[in-house]
Structure formats: structure tokens, C-alpha cells
N, C-alpha and C. Protein backbone atom coordinates (compact mmCIF):
# COMPACT_ATOMS: atom_id res chain seq x y z
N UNK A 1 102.11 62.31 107.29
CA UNK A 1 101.30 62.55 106.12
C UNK A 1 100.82 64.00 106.16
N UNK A 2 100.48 64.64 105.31
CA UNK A 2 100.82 66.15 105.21
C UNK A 2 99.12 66.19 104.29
N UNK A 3 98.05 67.29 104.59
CA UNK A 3 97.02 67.37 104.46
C UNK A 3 96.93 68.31 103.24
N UNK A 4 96.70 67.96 101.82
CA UNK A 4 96.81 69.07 100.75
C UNK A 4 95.44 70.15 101.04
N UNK A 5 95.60 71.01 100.35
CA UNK A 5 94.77 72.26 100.75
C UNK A 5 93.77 72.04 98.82
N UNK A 6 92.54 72.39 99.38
CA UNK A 6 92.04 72.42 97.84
C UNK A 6 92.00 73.26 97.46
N UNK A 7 92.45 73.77 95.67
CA UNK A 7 92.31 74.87 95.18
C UNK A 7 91.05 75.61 95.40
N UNK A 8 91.32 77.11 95.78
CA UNK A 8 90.62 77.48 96.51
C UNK A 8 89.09 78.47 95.15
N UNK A 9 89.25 78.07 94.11
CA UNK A 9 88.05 78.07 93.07
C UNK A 9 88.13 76.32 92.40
N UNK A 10 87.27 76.12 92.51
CA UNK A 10 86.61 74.71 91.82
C UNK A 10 86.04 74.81 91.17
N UNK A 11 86.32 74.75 89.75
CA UNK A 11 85.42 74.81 88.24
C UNK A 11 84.49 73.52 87.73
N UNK A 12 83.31 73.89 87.61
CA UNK A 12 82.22 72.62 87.73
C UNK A 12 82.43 72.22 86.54
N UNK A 13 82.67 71.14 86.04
CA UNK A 13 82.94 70.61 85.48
C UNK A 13 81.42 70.62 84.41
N UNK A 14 81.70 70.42 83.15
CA UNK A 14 80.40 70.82 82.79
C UNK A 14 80.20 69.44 81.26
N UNK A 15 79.09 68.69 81.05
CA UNK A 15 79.36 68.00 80.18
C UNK A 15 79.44 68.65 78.82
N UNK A 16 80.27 67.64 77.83
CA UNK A 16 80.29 68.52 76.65
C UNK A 16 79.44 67.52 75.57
N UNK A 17 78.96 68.40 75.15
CA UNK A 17 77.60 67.66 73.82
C UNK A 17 77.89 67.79 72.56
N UNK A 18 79.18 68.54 72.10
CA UNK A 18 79.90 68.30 71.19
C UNK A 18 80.77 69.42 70.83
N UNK A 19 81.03 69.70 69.00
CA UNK A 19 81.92 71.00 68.99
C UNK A 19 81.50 72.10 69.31
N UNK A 20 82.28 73.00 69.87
CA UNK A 20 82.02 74.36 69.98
C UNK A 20 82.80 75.21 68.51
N UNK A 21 82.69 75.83 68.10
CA UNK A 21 82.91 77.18 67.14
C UNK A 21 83.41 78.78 68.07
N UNK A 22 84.49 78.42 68.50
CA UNK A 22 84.87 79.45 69.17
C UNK A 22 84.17 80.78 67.96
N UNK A 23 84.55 81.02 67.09
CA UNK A 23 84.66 82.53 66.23
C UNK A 23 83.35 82.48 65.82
N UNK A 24 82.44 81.78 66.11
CA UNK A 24 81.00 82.32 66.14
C UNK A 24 79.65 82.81 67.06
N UNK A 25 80.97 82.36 68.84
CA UNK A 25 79.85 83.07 69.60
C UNK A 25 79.86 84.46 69.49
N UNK A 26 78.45 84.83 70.13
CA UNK A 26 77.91 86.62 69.83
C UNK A 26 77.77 86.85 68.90
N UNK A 27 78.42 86.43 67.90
CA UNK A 27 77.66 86.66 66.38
C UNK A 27 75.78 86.44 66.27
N UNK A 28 75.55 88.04 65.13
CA UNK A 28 74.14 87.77 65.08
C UNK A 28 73.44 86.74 64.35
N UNK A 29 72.85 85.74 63.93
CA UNK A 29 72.18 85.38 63.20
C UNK A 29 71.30 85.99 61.94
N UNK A 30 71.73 86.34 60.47
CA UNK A 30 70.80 86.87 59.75
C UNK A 30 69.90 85.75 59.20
N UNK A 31 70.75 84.84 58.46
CA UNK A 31 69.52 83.54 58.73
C UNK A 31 70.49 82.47 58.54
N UNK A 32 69.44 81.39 58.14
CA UNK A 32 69.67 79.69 58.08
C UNK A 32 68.78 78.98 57.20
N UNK A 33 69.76 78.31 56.45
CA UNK A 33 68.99 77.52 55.32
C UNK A 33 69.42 76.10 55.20
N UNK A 34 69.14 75.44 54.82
CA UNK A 34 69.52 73.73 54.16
C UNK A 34 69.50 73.18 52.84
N UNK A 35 70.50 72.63 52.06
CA UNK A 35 69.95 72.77 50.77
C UNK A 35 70.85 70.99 50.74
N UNK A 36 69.64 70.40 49.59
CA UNK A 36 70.47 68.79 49.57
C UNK A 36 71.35 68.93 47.78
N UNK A 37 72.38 68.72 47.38
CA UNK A 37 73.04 68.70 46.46
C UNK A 37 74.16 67.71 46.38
N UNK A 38 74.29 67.03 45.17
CA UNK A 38 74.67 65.66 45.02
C UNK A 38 74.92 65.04 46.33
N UNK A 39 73.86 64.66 46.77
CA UNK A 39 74.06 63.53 47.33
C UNK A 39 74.46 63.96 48.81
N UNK A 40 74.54 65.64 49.70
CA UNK A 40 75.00 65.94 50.26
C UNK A 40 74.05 66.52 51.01
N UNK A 41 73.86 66.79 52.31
CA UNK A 41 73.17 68.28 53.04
C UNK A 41 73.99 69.41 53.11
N UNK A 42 73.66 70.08 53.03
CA UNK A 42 74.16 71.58 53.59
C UNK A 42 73.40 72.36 54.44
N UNK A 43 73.81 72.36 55.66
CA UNK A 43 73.19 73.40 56.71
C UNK A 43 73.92 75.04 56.55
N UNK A 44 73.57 75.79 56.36
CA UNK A 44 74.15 76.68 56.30
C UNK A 44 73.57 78.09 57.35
N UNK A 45 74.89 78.70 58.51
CA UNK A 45 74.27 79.77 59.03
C UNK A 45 74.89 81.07 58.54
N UNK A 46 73.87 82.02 58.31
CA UNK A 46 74.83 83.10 58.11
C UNK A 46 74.39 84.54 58.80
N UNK A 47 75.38 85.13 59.32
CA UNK A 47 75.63 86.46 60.26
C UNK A 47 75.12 87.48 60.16
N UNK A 48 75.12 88.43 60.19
CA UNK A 48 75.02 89.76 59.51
C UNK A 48 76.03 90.38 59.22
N UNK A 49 77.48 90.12 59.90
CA UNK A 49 78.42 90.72 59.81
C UNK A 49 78.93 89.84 58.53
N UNK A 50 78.59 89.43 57.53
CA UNK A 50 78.40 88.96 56.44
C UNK A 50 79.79 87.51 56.31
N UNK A 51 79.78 86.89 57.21
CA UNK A 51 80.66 86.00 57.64
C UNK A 51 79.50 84.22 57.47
N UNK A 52 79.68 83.29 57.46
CA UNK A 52 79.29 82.00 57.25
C UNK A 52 79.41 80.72 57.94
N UNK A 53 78.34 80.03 58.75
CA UNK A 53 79.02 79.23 59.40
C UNK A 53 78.00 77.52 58.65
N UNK A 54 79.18 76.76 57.86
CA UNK A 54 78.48 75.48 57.25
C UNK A 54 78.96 74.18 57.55
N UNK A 55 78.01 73.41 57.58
CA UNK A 55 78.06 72.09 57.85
C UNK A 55 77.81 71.00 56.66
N UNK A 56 78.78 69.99 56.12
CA UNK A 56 77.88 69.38 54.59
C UNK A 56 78.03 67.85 55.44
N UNK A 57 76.80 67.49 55.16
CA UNK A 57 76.70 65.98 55.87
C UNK A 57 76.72 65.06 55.00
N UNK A 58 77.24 64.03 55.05
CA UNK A 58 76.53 63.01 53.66
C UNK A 58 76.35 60.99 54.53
N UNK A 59 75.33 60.81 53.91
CA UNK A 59 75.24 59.49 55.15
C UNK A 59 75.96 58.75 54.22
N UNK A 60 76.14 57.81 55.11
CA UNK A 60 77.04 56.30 55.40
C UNK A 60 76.45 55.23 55.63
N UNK A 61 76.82 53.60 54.66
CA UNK A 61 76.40 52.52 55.22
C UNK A 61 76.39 52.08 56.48
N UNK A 62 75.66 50.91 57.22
CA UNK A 62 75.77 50.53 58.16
C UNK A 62 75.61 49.16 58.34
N UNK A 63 76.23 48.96 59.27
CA UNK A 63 75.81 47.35 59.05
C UNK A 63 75.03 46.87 60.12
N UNK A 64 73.43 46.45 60.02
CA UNK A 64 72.95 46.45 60.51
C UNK A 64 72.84 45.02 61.30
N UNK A 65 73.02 43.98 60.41
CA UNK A 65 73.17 42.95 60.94
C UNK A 65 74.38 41.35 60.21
N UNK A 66 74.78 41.21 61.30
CA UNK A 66 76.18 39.61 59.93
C UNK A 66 76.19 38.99 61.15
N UNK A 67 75.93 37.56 60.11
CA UNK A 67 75.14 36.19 61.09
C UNK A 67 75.83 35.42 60.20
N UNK A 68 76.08 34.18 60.48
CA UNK A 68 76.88 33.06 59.79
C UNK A 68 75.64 32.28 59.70
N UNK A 69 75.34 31.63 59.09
CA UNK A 69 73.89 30.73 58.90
C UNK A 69 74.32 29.38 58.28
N UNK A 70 73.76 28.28 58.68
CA UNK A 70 73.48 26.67 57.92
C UNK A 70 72.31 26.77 56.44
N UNK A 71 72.63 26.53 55.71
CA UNK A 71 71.72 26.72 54.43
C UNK A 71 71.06 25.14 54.20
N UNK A 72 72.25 24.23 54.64
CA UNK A 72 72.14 23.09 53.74
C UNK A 72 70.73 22.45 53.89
N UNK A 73 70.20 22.50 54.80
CA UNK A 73 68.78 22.26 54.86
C UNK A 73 67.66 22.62 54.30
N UNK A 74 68.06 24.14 53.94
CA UNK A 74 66.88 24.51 53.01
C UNK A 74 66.30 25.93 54.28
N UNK A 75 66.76 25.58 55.46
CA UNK A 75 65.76 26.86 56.43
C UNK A 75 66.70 27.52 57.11
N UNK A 76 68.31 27.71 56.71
CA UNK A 76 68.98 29.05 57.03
C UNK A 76 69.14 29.22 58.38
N UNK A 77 69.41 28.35 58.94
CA UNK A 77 69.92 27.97 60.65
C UNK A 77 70.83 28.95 61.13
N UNK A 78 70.25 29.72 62.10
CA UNK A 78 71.31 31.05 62.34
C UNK A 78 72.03 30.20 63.34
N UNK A 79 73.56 30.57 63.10
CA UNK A 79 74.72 29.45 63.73
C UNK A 79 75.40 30.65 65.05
N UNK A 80 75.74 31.58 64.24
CA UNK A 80 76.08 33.20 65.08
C UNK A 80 75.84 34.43 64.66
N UNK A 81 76.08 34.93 65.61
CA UNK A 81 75.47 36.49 65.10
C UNK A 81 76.42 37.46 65.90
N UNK A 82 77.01 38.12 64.99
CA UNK A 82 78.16 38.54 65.17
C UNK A 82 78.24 40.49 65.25
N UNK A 83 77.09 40.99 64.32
CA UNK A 83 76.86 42.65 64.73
C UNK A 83 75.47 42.20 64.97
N UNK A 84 74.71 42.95 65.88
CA UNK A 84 73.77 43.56 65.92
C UNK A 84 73.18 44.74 66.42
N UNK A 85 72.86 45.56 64.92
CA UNK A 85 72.61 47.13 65.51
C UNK A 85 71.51 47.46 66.35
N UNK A 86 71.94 47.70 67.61
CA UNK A 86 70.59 48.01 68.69
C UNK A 86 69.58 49.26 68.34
N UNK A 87 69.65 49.64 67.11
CA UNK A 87 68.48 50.42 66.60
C UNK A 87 67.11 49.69 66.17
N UNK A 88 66.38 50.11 66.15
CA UNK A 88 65.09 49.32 65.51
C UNK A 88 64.91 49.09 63.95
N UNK A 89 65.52 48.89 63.30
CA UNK A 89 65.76 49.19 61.56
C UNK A 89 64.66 48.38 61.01
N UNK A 90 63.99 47.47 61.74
CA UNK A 90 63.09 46.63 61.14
C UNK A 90 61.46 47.03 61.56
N UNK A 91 61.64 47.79 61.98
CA UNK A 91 60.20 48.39 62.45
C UNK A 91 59.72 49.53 61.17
């Protein structure tokens, strides 16, 4: 059995928290605004080097909760419960 050698730089592995924008690091910040339009957000950053960096968000249903239930009684007998969103939505 033959003993491998470890590469001799080890890059730490680093977590990732989401996208990066390569063509906007070092860029300056001239400002940042938000504006809501039909129904949309807009984050908007912009440079000085007169360049733009935007984001348009728009929310989405969810399903917070689907349960099969007994009615015939009159008091809606939860039988299963099939999503339940572990957020607090009822608070």
C-alpha cells in the first residue's frame, strides 16, 4: 500500500450564503434604493462608474397547511395532515 502525499496548499473550504456577482466586486457604491411597482420589489444598487446592479422580487403562495378531515359529524375530525409549514403563520 503506497502512502499519498497531501497537496501541499489546502484551501479552506469556505461556506457559501448565496450568489456572488463576480462584475460588481470593488465597484463603488453611489447609492441604493427600493421601489414596489405592480406588484413587484425592486432593490436597486448603483455605482459611480454609472453601471447598475438590480434585484425584482415578487412573493409567492404557500401552502401552509392540507389535512384530509371527517366533516360528517359536524366537528371536522382531522384524519391526516399531510404539509405542515414549520413557520409560525398563526401567531
Amino acid at each position: 500500500m503506497t502512502k499519498r502525499k497531501a497537496p501541499e496548499t489546502q484551501e479552506a473550504r469556505l461556506p457559501s450564503y448565496g450568489s456572488r456577482y463576480p462584475g460588481v466586486h470593488g465597484k463603488t457604491v453611489d447609492w441604493a434604493e427600493h421601489a414596489f411597482e405592480e406588484g413587484m420589489l425592486y432593490v436597486r444598487v448603483r455605482f459611480t462608474d454609472k453601471t447598475e446592479l438590480c434585484w425584482v422580487l415578487q412573493t409567492a403562495h404557500l401552502i401552509l397547511e392540507a389535512d384530509l378531515s371527517d366533516w360528517k359529524t359536524g366537528d371536522c375530525k382531522q384524519l391526516k395532515l399531510f404539509v405542515e409549514n414549520e413557520t409560525d403563520w398563526r401567531a
